[in-house]
N, C-alpha and C. Protein backbone atom coordinates (compact mmCIF):
# COMPACT_ATOMS: atom_id res chain seq x y z
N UNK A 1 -9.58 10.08 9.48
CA UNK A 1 -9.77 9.44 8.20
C UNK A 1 -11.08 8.67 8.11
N UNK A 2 -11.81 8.43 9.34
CA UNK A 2 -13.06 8.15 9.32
C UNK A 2 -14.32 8.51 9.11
N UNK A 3 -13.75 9.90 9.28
CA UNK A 3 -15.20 10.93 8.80
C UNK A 3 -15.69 10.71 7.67
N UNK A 4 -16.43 9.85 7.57
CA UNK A 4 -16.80 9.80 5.79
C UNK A 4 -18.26 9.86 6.21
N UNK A 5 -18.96 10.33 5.37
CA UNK A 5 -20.57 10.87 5.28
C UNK A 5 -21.25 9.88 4.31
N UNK A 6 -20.73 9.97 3.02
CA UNK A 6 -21.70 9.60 2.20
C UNK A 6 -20.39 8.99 1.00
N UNK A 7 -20.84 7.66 0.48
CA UNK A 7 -20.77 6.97 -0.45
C UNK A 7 -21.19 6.56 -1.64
N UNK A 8 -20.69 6.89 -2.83
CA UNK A 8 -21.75 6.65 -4.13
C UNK A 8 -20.97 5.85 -5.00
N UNK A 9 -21.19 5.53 -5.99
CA UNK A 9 -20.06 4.71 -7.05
C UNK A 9 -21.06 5.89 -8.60
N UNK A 10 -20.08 6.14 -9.31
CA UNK A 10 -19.73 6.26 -10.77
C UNK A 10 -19.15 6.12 -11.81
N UNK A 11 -19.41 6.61 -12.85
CA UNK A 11 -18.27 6.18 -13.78
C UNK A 11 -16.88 6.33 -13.74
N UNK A 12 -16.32 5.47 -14.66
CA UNK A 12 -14.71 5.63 -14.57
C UNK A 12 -14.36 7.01 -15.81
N UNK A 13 -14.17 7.74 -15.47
CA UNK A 13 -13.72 9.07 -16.40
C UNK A 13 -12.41 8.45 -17.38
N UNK A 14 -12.47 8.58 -18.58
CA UNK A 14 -11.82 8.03 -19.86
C UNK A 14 -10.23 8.47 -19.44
N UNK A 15 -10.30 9.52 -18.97
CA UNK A 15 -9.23 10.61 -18.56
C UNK A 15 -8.55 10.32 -17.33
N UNK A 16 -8.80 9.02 -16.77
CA UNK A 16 -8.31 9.08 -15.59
C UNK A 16 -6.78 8.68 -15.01
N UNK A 17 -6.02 9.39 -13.97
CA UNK A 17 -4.74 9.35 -13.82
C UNK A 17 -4.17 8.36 -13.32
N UNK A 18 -4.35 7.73 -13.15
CA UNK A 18 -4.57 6.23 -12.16
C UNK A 18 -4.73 4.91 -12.37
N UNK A 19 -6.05 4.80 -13.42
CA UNK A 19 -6.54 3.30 -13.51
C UNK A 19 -7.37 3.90 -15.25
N UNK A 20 -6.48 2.85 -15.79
CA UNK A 20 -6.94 3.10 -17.61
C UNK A 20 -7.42 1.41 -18.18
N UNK A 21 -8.68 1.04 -18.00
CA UNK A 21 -9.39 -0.82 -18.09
C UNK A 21 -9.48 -0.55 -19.91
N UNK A 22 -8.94 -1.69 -20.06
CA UNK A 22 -8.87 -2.13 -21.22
C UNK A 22 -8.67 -3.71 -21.73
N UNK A 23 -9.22 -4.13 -22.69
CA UNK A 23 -9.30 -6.01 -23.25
C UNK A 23 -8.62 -6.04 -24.16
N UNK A 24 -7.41 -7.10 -23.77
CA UNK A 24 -6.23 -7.57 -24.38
C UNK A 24 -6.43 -8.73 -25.28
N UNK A 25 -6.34 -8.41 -26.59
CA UNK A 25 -6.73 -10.32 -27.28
C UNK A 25 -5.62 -10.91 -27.93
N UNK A 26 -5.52 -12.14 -27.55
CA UNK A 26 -4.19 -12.70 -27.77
C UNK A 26 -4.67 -14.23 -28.51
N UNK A 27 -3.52 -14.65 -28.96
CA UNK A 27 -3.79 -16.39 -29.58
C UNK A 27 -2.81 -17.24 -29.09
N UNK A 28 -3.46 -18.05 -28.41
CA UNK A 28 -2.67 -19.00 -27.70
C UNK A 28 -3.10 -20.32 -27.79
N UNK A 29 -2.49 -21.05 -28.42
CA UNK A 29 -2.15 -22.62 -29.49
C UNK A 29 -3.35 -22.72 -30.12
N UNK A 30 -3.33 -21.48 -30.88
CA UNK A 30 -4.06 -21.59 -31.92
C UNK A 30 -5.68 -21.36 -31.56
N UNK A 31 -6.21 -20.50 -30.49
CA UNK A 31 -7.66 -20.11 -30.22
C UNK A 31 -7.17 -19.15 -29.45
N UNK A 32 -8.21 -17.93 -30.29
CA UNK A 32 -8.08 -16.60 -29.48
C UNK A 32 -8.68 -16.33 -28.31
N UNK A 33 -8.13 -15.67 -27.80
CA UNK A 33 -8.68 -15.56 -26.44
C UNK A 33 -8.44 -13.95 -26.34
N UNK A 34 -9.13 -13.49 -24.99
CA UNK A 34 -9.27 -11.81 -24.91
C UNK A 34 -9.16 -11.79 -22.98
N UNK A 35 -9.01 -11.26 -22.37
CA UNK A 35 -8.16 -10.70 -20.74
C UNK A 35 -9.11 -9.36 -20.55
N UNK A 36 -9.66 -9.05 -19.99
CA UNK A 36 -9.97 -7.93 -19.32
C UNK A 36 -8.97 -7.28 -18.50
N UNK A 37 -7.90 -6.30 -18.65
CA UNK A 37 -7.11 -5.48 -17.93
C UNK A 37 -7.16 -4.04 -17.23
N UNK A 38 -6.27 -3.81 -16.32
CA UNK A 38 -5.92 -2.08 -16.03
C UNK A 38 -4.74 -1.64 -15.99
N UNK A 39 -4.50 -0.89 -16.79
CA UNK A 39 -3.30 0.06 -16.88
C UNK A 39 -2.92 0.74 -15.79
N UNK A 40 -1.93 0.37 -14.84
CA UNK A 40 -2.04 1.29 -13.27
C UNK A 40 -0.58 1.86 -13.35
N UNK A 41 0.13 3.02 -12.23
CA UNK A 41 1.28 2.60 -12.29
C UNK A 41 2.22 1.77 -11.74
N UNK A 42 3.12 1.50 -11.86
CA UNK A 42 4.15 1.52 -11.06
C UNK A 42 3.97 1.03 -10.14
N UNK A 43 4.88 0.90 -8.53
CA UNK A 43 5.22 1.42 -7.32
C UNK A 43 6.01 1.43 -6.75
N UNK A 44 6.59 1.54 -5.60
CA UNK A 44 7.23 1.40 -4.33
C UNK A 44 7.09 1.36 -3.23
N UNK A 45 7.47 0.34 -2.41
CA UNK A 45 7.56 0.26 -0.87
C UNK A 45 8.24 0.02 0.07
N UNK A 46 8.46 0.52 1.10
CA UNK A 46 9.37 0.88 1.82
C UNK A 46 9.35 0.35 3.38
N UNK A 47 9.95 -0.94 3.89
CA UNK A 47 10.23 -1.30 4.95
C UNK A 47 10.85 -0.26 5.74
N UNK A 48 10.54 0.17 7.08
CA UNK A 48 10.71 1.05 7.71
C UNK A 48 10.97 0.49 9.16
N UNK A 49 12.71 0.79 9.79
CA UNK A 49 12.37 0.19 10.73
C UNK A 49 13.21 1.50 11.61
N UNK A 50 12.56 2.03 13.35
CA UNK A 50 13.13 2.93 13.55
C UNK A 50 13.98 1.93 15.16
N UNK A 51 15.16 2.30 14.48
CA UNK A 51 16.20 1.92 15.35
C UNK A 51 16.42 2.27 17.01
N UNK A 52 15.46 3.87 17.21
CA UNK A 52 15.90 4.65 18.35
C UNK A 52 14.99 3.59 18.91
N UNK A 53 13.56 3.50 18.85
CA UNK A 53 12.73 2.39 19.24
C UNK A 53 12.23 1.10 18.91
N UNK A 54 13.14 0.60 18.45
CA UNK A 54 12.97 -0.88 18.01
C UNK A 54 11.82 -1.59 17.45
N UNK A 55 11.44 -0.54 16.59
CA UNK A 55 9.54 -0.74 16.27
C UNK A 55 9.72 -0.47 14.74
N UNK A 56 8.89 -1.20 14.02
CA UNK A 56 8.84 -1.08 12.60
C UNK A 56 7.66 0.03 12.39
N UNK A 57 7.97 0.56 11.56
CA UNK A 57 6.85 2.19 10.85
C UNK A 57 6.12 1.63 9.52
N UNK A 58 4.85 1.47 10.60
CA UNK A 58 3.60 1.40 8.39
C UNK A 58 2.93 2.45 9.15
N UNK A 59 2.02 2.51 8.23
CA UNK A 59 1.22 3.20 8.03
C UNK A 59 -0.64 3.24 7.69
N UNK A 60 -1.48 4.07 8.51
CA UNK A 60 -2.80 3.18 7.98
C UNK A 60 -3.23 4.65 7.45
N UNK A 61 -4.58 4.11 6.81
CA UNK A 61 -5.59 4.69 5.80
C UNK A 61 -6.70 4.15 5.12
N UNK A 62 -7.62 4.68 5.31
CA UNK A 62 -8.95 4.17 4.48
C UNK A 62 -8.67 4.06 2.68
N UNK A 63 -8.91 2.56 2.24
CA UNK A 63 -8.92 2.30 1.27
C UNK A 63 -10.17 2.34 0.67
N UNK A 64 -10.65 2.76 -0.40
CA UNK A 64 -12.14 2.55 -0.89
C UNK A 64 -12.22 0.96 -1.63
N UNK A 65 -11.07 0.46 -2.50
CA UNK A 65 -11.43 -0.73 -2.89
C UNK A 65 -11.49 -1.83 -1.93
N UNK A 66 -10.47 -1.71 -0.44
CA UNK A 66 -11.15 -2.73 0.41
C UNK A 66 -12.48 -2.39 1.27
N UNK A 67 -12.77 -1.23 1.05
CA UNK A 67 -14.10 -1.16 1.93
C UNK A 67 -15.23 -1.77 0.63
N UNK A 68 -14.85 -1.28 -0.50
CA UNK A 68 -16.37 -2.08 -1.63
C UNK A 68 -15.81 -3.68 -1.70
N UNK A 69 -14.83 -3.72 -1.44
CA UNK A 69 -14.77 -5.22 -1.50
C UNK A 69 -15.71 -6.31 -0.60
N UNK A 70 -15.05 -5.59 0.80
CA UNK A 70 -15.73 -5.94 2.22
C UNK A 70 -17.54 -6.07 2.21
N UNK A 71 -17.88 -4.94 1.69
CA UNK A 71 -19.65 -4.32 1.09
C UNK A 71 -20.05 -5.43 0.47
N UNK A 72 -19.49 -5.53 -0.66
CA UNK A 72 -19.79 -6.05 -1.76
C UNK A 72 -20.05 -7.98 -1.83
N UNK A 73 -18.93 -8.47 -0.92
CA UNK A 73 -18.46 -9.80 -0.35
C UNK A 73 -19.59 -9.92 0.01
N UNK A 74 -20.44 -9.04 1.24
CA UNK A 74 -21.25 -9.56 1.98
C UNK A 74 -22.81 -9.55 1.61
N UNK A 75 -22.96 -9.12 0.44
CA UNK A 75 -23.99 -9.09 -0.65
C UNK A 75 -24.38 -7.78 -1.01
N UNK A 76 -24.13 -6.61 -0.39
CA UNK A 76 -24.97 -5.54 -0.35
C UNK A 76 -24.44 -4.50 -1.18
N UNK A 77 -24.92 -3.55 -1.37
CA UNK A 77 -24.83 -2.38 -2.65
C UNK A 77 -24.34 -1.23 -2.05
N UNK A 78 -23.13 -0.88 -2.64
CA UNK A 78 -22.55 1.01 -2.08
C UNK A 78 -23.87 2.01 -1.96
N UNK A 79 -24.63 1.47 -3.27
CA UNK A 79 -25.44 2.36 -3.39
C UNK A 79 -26.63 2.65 -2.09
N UNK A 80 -26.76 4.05 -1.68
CA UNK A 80 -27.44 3.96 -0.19
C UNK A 80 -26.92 3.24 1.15
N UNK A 81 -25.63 3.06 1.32
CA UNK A 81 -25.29 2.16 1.92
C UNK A 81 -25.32 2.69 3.07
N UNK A 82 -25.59 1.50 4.47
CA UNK A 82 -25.80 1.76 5.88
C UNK A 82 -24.08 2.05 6.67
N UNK A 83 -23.96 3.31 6.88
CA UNK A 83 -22.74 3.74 7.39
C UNK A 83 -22.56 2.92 8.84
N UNK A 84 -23.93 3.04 9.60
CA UNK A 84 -23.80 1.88 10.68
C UNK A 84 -23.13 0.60 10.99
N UNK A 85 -23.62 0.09 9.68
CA UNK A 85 -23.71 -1.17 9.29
C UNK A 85 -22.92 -2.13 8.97
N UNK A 86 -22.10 -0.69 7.84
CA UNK A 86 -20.70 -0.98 7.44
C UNK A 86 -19.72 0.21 7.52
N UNK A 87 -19.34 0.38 9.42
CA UNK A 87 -18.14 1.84 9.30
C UNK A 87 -17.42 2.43 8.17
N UNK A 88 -16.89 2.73 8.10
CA UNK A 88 -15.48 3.41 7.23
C UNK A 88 -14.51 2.27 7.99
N UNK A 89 -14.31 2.58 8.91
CA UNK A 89 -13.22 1.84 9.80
C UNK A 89 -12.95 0.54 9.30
N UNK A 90 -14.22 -0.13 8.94
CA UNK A 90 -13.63 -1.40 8.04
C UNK A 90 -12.75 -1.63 6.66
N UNK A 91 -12.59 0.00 6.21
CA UNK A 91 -11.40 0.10 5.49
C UNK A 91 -10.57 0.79 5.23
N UNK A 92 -9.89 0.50 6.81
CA UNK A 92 -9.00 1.09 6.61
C UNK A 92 -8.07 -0.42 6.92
N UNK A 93 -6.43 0.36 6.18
CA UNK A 93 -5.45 -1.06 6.17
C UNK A 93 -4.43 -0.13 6.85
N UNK A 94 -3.65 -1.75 7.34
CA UNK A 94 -2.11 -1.66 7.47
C UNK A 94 -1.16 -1.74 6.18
N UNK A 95 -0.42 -1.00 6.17
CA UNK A 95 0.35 -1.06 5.15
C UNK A 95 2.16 -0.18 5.04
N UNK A 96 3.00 -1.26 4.16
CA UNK A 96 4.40 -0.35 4.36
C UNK A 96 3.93 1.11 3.55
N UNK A 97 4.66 2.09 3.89
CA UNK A 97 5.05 3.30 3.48
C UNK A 97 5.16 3.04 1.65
N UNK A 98 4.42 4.01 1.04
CA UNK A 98 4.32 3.14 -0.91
C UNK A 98 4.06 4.17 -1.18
N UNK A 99 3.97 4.59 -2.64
CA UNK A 99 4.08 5.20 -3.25
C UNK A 99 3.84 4.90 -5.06
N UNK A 100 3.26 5.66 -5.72
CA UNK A 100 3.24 5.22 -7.06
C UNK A 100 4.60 5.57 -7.96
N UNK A 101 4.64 5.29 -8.86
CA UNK A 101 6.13 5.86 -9.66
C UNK A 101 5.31 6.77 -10.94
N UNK A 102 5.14 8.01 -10.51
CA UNK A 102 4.91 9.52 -11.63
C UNK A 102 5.42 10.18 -11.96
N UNK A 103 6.79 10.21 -10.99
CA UNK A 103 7.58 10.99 -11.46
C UNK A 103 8.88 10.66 -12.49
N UNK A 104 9.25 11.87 -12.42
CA UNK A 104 11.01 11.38 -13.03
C UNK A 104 12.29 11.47 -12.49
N UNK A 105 11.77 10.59 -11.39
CA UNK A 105 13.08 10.56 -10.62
C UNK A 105 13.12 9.25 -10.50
N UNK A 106 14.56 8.61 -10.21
CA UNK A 106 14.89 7.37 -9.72
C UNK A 106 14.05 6.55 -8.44
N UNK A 107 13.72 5.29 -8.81
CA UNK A 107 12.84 4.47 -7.83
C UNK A 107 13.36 4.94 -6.46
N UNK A 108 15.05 5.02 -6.12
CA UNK A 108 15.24 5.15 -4.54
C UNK A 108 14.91 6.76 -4.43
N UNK A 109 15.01 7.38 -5.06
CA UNK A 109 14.61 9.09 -4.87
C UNK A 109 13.28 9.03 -4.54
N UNK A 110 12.56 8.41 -5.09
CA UNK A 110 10.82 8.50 -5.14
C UNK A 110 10.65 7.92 -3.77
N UNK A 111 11.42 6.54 -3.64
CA UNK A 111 10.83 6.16 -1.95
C UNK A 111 11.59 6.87 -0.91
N UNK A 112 12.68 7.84 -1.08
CA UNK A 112 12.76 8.76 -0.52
C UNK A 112 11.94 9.87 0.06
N UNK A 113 11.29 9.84 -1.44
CA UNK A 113 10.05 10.91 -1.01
C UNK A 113 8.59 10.72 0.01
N UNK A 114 8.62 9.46 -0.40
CA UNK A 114 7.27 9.13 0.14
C UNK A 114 7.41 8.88 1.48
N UNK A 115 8.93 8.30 1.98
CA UNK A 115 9.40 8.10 3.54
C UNK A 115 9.27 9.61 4.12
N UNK A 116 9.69 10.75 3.48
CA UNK A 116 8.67 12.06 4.14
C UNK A 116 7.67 12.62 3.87
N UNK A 117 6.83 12.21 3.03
CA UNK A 117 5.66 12.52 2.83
C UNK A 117 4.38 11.63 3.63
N UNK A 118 5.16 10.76 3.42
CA UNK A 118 3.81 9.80 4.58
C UNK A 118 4.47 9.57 5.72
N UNK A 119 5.25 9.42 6.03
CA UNK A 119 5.76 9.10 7.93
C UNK A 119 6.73 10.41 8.54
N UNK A 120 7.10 11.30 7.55
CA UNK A 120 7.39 12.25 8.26
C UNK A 120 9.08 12.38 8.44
N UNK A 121 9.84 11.19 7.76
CA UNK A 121 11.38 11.00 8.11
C UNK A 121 12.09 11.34 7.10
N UNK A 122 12.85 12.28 7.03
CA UNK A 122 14.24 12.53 6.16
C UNK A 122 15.39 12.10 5.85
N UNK A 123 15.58 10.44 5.22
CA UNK A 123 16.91 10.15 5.29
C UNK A 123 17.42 10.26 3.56
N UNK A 124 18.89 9.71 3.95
CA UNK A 124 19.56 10.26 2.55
C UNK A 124 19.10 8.55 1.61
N UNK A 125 18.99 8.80 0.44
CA UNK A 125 18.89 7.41 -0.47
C UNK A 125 20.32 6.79 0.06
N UNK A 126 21.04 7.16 0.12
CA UNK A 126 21.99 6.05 0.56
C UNK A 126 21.75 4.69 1.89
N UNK A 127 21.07 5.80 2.66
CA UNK A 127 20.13 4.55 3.59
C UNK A 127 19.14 3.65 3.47
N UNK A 128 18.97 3.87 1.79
CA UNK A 128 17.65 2.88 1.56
C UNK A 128 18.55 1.69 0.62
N UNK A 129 17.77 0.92 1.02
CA UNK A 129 18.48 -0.57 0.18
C UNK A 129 17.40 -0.92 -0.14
N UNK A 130 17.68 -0.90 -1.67
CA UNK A 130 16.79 -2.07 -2.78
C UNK A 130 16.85 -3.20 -2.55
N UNK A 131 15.59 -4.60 -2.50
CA UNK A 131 15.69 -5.31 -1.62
C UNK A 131 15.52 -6.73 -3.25
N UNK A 132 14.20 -6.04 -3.86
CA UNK A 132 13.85 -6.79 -5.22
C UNK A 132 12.68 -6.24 -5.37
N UNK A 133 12.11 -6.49 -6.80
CA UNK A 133 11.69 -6.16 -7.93
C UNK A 133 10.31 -7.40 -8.03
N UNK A 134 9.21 -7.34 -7.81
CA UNK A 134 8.12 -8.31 -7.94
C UNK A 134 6.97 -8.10 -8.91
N UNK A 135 5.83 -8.71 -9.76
CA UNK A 135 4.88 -8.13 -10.02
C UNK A 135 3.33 -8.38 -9.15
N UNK A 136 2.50 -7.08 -9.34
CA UNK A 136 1.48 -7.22 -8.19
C UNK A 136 0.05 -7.37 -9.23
N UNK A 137 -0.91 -7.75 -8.41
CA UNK A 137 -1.88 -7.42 -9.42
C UNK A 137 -1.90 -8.95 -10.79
N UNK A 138 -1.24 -9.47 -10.53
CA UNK A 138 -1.08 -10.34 -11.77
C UNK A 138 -2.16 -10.86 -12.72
N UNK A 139 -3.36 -10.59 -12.12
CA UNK A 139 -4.54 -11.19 -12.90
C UNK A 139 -5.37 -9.95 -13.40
N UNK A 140 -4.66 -8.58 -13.10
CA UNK A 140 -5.40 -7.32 -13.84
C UNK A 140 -4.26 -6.58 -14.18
N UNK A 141 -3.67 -6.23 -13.69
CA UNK A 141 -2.73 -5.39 -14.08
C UNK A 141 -1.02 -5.48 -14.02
N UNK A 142 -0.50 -6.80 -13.63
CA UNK A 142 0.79 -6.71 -13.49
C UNK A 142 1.62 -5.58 -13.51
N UNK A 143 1.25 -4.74 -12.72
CA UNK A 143 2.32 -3.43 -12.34
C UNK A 143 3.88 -4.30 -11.79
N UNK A 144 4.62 -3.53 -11.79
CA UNK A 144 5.60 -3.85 -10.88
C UNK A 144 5.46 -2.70 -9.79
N UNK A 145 6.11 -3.50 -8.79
CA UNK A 145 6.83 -2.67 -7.41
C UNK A 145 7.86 -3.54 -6.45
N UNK A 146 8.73 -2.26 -6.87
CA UNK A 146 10.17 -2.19 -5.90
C UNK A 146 10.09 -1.98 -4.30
N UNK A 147 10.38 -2.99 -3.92
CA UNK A 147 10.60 -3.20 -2.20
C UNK A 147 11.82 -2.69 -1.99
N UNK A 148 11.87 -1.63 -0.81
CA UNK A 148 13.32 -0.83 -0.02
C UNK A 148 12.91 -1.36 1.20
N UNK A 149 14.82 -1.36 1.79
CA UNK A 149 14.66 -1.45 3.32
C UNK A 149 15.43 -0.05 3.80
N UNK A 150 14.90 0.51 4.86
CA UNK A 150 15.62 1.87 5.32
C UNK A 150 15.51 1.36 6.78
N UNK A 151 16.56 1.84 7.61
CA UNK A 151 16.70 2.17 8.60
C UNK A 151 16.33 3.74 9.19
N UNK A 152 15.69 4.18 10.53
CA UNK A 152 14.89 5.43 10.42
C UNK A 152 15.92 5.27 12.34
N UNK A 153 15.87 6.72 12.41
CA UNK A 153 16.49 7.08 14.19
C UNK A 153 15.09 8.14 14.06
N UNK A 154 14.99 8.45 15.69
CA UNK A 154 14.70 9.70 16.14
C UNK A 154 14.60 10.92 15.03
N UNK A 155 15.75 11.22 14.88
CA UNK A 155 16.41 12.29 15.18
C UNK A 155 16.17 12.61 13.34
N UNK A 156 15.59 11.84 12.69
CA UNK A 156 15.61 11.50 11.29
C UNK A 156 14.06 11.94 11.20
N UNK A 157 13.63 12.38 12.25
CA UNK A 157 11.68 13.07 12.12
C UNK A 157 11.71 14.27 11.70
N UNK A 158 11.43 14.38 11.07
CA UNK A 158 11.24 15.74 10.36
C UNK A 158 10.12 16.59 10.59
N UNK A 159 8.83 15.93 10.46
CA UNK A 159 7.33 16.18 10.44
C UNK A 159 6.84 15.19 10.81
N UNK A 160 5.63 15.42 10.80
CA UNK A 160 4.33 14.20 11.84
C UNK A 160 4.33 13.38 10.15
N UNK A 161 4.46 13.88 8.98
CA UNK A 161 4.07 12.79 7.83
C UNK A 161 2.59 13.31 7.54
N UNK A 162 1.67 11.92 7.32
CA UNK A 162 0.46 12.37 6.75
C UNK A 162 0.27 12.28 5.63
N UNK A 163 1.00 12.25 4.68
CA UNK A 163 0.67 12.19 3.04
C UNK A 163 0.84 13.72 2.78
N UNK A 164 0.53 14.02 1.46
CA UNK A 164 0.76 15.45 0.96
C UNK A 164 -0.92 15.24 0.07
N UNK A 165 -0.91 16.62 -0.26
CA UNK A 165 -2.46 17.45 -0.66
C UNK A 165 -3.55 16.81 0.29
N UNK A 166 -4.46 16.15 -0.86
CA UNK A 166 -5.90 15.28 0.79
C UNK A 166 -5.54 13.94 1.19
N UNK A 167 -4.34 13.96 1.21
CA UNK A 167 -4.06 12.37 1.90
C UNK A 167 -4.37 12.01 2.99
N UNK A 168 -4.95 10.99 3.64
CA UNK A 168 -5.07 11.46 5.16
C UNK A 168 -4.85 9.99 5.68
N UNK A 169 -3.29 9.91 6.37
CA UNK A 169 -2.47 8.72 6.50
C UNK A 169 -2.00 9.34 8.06
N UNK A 170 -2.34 7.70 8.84
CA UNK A 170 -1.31 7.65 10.32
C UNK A 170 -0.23 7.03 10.05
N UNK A 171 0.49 7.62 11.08
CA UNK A 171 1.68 6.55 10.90
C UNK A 171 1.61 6.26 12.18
N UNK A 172 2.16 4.71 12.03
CA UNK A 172 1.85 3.50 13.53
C UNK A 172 3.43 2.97 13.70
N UNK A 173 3.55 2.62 14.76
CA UNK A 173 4.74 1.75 14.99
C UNK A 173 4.79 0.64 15.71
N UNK A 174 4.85 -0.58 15.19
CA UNK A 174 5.05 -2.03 15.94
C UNK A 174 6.00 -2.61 16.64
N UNK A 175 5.52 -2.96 17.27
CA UNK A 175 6.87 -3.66 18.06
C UNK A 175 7.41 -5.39 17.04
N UNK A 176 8.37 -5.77 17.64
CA UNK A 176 8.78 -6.74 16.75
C UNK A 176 7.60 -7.79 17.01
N UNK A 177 7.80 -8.18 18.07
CA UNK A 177 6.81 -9.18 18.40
C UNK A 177 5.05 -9.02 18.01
N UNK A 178 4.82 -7.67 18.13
CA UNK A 178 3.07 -7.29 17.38
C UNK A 178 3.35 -7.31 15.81
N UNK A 179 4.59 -7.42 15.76
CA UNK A 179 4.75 -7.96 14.22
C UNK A 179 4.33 -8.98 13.52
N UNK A 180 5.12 -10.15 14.85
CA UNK A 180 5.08 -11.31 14.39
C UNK A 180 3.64 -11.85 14.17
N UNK A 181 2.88 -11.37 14.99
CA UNK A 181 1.32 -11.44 15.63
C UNK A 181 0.17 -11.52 14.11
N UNK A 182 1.01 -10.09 13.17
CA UNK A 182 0.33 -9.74 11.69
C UNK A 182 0.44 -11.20 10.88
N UNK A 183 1.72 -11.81 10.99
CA UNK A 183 1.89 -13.06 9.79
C UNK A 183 1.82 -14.57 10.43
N UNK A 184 1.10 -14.26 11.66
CA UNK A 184 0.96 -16.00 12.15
C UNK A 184 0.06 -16.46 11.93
N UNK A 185 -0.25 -17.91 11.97
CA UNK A 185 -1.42 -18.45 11.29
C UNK A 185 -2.67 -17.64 11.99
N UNK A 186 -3.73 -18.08 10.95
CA UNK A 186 -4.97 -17.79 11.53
C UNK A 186 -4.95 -15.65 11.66
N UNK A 187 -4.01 -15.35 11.24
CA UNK A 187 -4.12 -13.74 12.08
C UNK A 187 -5.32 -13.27 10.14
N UNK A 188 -5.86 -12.21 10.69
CA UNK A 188 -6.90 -11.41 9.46
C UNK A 188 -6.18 -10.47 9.59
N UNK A 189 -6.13 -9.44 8.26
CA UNK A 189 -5.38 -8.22 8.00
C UNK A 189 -6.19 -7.65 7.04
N UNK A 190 -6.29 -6.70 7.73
CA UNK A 190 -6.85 -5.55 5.85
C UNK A 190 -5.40 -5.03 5.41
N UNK A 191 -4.82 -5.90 5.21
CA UNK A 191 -2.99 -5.23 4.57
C UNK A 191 -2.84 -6.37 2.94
N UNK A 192 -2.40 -5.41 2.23
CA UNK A 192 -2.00 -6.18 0.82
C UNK A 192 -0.73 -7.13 1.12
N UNK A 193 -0.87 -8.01 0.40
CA UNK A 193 0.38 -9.09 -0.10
C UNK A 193 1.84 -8.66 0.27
N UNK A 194 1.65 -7.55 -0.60
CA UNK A 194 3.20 -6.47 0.03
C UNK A 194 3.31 -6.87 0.92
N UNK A 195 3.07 -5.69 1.45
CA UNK A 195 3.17 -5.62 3.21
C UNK A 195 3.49 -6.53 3.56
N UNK A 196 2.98 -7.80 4.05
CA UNK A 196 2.78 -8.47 4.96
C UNK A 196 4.44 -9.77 4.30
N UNK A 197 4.01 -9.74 3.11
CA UNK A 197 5.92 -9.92 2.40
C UNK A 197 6.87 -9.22 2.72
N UNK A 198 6.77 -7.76 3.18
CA UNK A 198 7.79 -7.50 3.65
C UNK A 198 7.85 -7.59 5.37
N UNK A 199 6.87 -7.72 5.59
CA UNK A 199 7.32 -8.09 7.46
C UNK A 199 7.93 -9.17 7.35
N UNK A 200 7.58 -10.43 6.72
CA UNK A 200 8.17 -11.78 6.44
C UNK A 200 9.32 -11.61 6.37
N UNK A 201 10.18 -10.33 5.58
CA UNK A 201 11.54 -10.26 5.23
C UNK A 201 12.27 -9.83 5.85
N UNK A 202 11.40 -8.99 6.85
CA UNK A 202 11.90 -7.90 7.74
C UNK A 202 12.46 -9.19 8.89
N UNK A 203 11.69 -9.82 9.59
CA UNK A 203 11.59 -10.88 10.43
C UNK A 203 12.63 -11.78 9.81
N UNK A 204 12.98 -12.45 8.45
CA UNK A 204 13.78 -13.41 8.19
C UNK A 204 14.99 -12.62 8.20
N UNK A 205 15.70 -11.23 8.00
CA UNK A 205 16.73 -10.86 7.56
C UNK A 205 17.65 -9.79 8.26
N UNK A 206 16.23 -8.92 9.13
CA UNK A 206 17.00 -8.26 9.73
C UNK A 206 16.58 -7.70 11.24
N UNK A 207 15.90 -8.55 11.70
CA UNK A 207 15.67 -8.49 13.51
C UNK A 207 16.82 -8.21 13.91
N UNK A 208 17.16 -7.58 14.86
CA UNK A 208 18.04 -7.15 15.58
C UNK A 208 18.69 -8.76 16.72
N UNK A 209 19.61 -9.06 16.37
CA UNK A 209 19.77 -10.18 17.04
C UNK A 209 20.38 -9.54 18.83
């Protein structure tokens, strides 16, 4: 997922499936005001913990908005940018098993899907438990996304995972304790809010006593 060559930035295509920016104007006690927004979808994510080895399942991948973030933070321009300078590797994240909501199927069907499409495991929705309902993004896009907890065995591998069409996703497994390691003070993460909320939950609710 590191092989990356070359970096450019362009326009946002009017048409696009994903991310639709648009300015919201509203009146509030009496002076209008206007929000710069994005229309995104959905999501889901999926706490993953595999029982045969006592290790929780995320998943990594190169993000492009934390690598221009990272670029960008440190003053410098995508444009021509020093691959040296600034790897790929710096964006890539940790993250639970997610998914957008496109289809038309039920939220636990969809994180059904994505538990074999990105990590490779086949279990029935009955093994996934809806955990709650949050919004992300709150200062551009307030999407929602639904947090699942699944339990995963062995024997529940289906495929290596990977994502489907050009996805190009590892799947990792932690131990409890390199868990704890992600949400203690002082620790840095290239992992979203999610995530790192659901290790918190994972750790408060259902460690294996």
């Amino acid at each position: 997922m590191e092989k990356i060559s070359k970096i450019w930035l362009g326009k946002l295509p009017p048409d696009s499936l994903y991310v639709k920016p648009f300015r919201l104007f509203y009146v509030q006690n009496g002076t209008e005001k206007n929000w710069d927004l994005l229309k995104v979808h959905d999501s889901v994510s999926i706490i993953l913990f595999n029982k045969t080895t006592n290790r929780l399942v995320f998943v990594k991948q190169f993000r492009p908005a934390v690598y221009h973030g990272i670029v960008s933070s440190a003053g410098d321009s995508i444009e021509n940018i020093d691959l040296e300078k600034y790897p790929p590797k710096i964006g890539v994240t940790l993250e639970l098993c997610a998914g957008i909501v496109d289809k038309d199927l039920s939220l636990v069907e969809i994180a059904r899907e994505e538990v074999l499409e990105e990590c490779g495991y086949d279990v029935p929705v009955e093994r996934i438990e809806e955990i709650m309902t949050y919004r992300s993004g709150v200062g551009s896009s307030g999407a929602k996304q639904t947090l699942f907890y699944c339990e995963l065995t062995d024997e529940d591998k289906l495929s290596q995972g990977g994502g489907v069409d050009d996805e190009l996703i590892d799947v990792v497994e932690y131990s409890i304790e390199d868990a704890k390691k992600l949400v203690s003070k002082g620790s840095v993460n290239n992992s979203p809010p999610s995530f790192l909320f659901g290790v918190l939950w994972f750790l408060a609710n259902k460690v294996p006593q």
